[in-house]
N, C-alpha and C. Protein backbone atom coordinates (compact mmCIF):
# COMPACT_ATOMS: atom_id res chain seq x y z
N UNK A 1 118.94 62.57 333.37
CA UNK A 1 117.99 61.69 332.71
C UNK A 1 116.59 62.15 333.06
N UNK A 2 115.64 62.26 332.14
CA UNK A 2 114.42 62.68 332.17
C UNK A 2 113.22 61.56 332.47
N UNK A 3 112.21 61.67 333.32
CA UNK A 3 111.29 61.21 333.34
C UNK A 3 110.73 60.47 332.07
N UNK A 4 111.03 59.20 331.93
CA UNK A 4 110.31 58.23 330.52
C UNK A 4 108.55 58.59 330.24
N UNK A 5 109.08 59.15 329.29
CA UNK A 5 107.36 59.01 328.16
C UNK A 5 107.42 57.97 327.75
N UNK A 6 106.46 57.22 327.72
CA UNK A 6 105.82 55.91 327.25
C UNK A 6 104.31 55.79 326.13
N UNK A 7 104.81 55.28 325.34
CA UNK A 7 103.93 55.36 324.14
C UNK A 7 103.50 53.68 323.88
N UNK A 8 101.86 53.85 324.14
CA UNK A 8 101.43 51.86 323.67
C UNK A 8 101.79 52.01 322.07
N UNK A 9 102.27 50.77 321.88
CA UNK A 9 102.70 50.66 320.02
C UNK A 9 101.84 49.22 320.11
N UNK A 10 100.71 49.43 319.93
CA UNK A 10 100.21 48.04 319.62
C UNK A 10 99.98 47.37 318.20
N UNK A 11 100.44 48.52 317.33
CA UNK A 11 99.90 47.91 315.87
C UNK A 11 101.48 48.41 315.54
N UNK A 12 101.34 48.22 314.20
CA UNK A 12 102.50 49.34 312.99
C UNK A 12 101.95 50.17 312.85
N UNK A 13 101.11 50.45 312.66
CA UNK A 13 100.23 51.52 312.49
C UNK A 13 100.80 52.82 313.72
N UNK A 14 100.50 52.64 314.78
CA UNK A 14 100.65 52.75 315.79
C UNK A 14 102.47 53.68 315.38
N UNK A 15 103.40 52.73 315.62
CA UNK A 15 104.40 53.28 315.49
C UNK A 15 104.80 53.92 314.25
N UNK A 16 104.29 53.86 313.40
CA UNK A 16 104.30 54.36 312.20
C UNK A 16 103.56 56.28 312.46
N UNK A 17 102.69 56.31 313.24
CA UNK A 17 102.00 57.23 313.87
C UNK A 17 103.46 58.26 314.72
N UNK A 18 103.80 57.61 315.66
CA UNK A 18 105.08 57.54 316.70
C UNK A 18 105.97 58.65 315.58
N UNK A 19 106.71 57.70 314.64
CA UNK A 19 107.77 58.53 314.18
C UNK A 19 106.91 59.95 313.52
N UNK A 20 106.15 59.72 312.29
CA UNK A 20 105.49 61.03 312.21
C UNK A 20 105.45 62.15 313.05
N UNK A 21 104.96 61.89 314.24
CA UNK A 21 104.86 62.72 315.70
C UNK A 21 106.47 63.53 315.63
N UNK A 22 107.48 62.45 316.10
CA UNK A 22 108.15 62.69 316.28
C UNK A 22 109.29 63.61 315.56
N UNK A 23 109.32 63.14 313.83
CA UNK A 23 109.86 63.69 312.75
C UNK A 23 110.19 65.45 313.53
N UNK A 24 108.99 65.85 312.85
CA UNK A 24 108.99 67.42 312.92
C UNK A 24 109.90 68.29 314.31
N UNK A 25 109.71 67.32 315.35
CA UNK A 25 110.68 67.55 316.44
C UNK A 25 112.43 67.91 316.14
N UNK A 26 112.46 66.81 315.21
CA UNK A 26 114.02 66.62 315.04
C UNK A 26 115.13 67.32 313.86
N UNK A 27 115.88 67.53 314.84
CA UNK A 27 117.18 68.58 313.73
C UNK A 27 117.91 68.29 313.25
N UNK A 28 118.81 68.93 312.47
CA UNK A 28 120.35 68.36 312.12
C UNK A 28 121.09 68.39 313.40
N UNK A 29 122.21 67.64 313.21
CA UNK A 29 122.87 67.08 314.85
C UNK A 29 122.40 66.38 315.77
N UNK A 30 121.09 66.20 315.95
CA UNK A 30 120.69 65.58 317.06
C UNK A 30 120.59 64.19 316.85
N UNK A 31 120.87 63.49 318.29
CA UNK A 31 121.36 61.97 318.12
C UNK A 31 119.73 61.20 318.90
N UNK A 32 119.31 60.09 318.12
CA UNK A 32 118.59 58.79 318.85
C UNK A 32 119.29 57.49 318.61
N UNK A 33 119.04 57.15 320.24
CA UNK A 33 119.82 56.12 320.60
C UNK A 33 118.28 55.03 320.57
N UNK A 34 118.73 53.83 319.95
CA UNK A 34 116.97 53.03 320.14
C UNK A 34 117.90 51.69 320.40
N UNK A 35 117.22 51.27 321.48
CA UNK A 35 117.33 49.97 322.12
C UNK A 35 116.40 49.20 322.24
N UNK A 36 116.35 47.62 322.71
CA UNK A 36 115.19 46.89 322.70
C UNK A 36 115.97 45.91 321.92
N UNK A 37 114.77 44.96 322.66
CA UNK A 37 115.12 43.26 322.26
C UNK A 37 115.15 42.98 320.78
N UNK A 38 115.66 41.93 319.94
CA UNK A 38 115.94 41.92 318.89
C UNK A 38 114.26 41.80 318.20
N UNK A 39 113.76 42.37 317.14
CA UNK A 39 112.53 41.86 316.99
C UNK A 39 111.56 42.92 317.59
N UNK A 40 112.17 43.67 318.49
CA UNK A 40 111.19 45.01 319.47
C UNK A 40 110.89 46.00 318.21
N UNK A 41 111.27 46.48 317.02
CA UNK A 41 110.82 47.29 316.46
C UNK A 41 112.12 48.69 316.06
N UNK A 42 112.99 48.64 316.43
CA UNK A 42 113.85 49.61 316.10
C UNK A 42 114.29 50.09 314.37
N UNK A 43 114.07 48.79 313.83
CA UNK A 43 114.28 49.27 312.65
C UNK A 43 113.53 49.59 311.68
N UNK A 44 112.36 49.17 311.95
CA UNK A 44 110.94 49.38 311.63
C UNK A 44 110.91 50.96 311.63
N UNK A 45 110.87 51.12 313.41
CA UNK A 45 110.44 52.95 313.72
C UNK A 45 111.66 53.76 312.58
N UNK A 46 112.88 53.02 312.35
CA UNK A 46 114.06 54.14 311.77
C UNK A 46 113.18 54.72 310.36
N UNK A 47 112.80 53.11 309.70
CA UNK A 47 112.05 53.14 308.59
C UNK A 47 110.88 54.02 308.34
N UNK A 48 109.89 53.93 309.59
CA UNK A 48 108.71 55.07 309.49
C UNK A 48 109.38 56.09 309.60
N UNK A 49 110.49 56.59 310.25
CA UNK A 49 110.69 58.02 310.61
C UNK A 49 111.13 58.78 309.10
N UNK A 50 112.13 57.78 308.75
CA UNK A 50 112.66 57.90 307.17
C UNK A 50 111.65 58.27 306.40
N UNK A 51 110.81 58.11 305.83
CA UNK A 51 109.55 58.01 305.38
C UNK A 51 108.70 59.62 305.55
N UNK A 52 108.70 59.31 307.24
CA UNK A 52 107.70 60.74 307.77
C UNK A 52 109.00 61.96 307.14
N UNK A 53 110.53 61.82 306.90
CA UNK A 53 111.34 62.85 306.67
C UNK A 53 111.62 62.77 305.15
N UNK A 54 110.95 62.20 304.78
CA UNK A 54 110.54 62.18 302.97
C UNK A 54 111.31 61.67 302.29
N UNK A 55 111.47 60.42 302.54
CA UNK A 55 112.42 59.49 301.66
C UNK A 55 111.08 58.29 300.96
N UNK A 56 111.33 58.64 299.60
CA UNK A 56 110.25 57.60 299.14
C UNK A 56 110.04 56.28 299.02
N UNK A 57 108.80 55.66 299.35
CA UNK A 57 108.65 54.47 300.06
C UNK A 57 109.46 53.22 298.76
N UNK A 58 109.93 53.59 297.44
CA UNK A 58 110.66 53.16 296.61
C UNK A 58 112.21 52.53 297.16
N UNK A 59 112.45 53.10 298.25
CA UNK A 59 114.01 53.06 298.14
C UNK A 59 113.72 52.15 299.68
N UNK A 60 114.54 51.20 299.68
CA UNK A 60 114.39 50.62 300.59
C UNK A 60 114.93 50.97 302.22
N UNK A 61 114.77 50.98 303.50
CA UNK A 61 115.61 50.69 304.69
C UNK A 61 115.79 49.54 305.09
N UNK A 62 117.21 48.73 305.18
CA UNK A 62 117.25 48.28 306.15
C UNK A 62 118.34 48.29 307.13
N UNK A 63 118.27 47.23 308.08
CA UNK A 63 119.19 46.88 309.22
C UNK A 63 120.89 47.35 308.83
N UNK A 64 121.55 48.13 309.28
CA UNK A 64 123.08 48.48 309.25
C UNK A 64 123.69 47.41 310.05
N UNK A 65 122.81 46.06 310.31
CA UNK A 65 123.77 44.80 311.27
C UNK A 65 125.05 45.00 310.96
N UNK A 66 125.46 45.00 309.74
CA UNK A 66 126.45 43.74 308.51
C UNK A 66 127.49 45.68 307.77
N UNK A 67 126.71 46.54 307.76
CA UNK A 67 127.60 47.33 306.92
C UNK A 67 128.13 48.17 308.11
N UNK A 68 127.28 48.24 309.35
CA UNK A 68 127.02 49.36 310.77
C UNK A 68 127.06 50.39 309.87
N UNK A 69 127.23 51.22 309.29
CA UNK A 69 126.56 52.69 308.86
C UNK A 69 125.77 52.71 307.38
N UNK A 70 124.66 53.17 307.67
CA UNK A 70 124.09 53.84 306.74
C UNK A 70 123.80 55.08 306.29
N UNK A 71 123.60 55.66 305.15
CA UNK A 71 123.28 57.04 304.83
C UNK A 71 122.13 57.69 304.11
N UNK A 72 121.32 57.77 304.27
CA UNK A 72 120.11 57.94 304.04
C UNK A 72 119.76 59.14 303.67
N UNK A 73 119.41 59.71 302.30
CA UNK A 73 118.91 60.91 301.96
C UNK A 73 117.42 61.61 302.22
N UNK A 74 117.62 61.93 303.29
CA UNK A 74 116.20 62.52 303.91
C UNK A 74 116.76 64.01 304.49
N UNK A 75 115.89 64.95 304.95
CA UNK A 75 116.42 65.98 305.55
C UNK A 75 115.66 66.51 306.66
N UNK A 76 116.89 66.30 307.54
CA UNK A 76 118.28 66.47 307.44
C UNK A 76 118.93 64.63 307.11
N UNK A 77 119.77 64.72 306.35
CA UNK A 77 120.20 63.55 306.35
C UNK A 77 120.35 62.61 307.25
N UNK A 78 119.70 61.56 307.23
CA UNK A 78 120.16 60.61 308.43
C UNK A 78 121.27 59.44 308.50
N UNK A 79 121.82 59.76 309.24
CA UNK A 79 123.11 58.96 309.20
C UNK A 79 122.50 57.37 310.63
N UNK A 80 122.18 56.08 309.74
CA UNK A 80 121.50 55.14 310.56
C UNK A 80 122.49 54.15 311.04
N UNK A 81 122.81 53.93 312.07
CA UNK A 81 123.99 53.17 312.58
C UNK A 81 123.46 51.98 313.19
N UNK A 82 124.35 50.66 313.46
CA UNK A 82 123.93 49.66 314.12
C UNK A 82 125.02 49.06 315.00
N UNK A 83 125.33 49.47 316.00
CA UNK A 83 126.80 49.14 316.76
C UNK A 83 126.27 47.57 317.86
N UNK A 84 125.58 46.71 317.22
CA UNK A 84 125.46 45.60 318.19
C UNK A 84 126.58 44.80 318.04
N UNK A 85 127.69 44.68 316.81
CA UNK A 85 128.65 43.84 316.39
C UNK A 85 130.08 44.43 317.08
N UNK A 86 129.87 46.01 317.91
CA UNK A 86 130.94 46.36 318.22
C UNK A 86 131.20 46.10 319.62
N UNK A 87 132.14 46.36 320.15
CA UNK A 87 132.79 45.86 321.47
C UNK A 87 133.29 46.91 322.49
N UNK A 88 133.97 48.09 321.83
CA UNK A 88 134.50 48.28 322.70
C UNK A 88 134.70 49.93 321.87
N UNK A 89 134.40 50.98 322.97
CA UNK A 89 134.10 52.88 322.70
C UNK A 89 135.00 52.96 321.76
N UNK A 90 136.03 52.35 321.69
CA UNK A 90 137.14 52.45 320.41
C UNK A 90 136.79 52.34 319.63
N UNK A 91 136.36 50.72 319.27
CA UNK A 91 135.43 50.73 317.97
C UNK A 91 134.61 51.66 317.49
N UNK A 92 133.73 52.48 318.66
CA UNK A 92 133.34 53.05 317.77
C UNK A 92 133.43 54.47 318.00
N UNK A 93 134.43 55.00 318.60
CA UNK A 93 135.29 56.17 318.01
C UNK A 93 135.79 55.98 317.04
N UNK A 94 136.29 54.92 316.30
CA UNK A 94 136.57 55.21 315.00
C UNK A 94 135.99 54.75 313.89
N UNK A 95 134.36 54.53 314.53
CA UNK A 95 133.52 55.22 313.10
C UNK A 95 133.64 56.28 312.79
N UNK A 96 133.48 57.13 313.78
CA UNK A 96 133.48 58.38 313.08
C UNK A 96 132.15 58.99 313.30
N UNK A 97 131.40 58.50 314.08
CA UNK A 97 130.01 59.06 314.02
C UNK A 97 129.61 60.41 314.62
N UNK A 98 130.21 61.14 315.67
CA UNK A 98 130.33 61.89 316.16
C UNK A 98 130.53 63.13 315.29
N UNK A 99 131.25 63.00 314.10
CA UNK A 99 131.71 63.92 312.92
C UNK A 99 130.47 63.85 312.15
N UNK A 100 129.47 63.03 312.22
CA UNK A 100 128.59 63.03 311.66
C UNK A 100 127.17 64.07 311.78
N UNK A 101 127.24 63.90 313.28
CA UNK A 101 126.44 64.77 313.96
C UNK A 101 126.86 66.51 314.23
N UNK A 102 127.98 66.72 314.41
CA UNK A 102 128.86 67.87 313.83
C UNK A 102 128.68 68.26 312.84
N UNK A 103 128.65 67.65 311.40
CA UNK A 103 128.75 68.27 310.16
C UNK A 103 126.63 68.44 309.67
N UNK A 104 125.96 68.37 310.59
CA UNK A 104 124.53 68.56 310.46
C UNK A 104 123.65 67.16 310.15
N UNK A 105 123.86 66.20 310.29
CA UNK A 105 123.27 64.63 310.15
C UNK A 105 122.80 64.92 311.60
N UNK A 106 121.68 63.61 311.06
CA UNK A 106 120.56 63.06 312.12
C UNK A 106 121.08 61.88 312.39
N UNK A 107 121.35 61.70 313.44
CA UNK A 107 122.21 60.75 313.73
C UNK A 107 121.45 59.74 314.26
N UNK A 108 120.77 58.34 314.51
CA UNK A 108 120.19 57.28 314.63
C UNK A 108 120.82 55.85 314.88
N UNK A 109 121.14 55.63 316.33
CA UNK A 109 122.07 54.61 316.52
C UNK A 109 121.42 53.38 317.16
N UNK A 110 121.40 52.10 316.71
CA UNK A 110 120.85 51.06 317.66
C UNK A 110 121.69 50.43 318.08
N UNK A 111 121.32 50.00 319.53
CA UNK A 111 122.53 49.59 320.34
C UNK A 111 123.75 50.83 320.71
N UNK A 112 123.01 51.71 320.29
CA UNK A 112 124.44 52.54 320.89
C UNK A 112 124.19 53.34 322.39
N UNK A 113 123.28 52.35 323.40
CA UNK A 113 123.31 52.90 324.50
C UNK A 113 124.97 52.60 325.10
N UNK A 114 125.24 52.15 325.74
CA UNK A 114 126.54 51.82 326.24
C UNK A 114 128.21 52.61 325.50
N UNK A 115 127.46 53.62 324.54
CA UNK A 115 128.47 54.64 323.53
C UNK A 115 127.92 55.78 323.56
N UNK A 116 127.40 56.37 323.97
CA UNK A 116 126.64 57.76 324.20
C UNK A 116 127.57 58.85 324.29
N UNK A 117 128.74 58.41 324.86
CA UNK A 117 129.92 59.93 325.54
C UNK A 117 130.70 59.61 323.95
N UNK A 118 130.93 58.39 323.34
CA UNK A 118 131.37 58.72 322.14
C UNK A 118 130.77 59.09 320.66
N UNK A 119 129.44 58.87 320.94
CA UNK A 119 128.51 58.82 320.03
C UNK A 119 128.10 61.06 320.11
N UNK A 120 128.49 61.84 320.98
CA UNK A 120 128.53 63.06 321.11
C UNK A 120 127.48 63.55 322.66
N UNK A 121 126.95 62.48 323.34
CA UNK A 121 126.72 63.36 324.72
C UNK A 121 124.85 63.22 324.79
N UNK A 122 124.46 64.14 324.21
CA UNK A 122 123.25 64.43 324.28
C UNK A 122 122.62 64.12 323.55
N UNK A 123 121.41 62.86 324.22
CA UNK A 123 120.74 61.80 323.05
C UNK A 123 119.28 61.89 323.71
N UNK A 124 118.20 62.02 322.87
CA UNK A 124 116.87 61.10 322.71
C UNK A 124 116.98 59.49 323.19
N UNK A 125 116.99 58.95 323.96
CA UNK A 125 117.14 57.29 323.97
C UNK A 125 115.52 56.80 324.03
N UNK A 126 115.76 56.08 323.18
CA UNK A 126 114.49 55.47 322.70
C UNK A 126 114.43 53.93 322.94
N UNK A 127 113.42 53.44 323.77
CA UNK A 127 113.56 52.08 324.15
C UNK A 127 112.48 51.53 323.72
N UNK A 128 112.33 50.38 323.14
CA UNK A 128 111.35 49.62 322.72
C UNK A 128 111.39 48.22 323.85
N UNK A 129 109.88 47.68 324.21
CA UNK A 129 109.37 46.73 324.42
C UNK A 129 108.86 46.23 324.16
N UNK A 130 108.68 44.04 323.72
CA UNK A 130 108.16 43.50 323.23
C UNK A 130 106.93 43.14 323.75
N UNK A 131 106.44 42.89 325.02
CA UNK A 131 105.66 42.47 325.38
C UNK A 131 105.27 43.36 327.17
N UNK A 132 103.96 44.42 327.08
CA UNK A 132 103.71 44.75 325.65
C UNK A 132 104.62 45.88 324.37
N UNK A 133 103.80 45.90 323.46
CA UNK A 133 104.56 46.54 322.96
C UNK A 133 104.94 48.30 322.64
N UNK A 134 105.42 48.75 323.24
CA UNK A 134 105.78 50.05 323.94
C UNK A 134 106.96 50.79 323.67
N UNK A 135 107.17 52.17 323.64
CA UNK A 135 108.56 52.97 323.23
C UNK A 135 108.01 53.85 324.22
N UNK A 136 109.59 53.78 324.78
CA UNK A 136 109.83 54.49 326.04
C UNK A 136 111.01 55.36 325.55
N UNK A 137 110.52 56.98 325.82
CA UNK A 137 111.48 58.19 325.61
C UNK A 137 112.34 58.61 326.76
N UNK A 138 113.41 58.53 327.15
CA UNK A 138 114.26 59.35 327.82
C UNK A 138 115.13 60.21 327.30
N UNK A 139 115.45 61.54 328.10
CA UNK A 139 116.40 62.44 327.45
C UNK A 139 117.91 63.09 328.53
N UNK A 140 118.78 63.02 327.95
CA UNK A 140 120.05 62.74 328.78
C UNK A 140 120.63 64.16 328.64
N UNK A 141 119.91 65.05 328.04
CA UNK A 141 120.75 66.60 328.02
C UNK A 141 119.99 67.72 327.58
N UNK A 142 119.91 69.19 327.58
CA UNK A 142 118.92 69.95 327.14
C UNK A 142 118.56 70.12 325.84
N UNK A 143 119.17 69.54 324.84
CA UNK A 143 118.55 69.75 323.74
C UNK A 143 117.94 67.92 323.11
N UNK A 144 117.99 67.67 323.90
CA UNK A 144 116.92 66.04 324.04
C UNK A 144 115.71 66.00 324.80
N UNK A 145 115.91 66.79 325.72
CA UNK A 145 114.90 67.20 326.43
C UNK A 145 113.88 68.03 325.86
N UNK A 146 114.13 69.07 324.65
CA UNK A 146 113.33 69.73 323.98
C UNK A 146 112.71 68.66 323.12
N UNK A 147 113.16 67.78 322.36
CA UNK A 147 112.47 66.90 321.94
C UNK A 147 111.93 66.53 321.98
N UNK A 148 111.84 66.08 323.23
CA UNK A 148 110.83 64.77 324.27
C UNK A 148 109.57 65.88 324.65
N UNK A 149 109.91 66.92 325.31
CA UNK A 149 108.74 68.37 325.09
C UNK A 149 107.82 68.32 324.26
N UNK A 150 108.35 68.31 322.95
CA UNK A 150 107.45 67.89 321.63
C UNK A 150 106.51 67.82 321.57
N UNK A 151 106.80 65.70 322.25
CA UNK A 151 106.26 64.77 321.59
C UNK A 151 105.12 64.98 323.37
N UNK A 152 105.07 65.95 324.15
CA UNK A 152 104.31 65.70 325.12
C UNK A 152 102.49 65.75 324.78
């Protein structure tokens, strides 16, 4: 685990800034894990990042609460997940998400800290705080770690 970068997000603006930054960093295969209190901003940032990876502001994002996967035509494709409804690494070994990140998807999971070894290993974890309001980067393997490099 890498030393947390911490970014103030005091506006939208602000995080809207964040993913931009971040976009150009990111590949096919590589996984972010975003956590934070309900209301902290996770789906928001998925939305700016979507956006900064050229999906037009026409087509809507939202929350995968209710379907847990989404698929999103941006490139590299992002495959946007929401595992707060799941329970247990089974569940979500058999999403399937792992095949996702294999076959060249950007893989984007909320709530999927506590699934990381099934989700494929080596993640960006991205933490949001409400008060104040803040995204905190950690990186759990060497090619997350180049990421986080980036955004230094």
């Amino acid at each position: 685990m890498s030393t947390p970068l911490v970014f103030d997000l005091p506006t939208r603006r602000a995080t809207i800034k964040l993913a931009q930054r971040l976009a150009p960093a990111l590949a096919a295969g590589d996984l972010v894990i975003l956590s934070g209190a309900l209301g902290a901003g996770k789906t928001f940032f998925v939305r700016a990042l979507c956006r900064a990876l050229g999906l037009p502001e026409k087509i809507r994002v939202t929350s995968p609460t209710f379907t847990l996967v989404q698929e999103i035509d941006t490139r590299p494709r992002i495959i946007h997940a929401d595992l707060y409804r799941l329970s247990t690494p089974r569940d979500v070994t058999n999403l399937g998400l792992d095949s996702y990140r294999y076959n060249g998807d950007l893989l984007l999971v909320e709530w999927g800290e506590p699934y990381q070894t099934e989700l494929g290993g080596d993640a960006l974890l991205l933490n949001f705080s409400l008060s104040p309001r803040k995204a905190s980067f950690t990186s759990s393997g060497p090619r997350s770690l180049a990421i986080a490099s980036a955004l230094r």
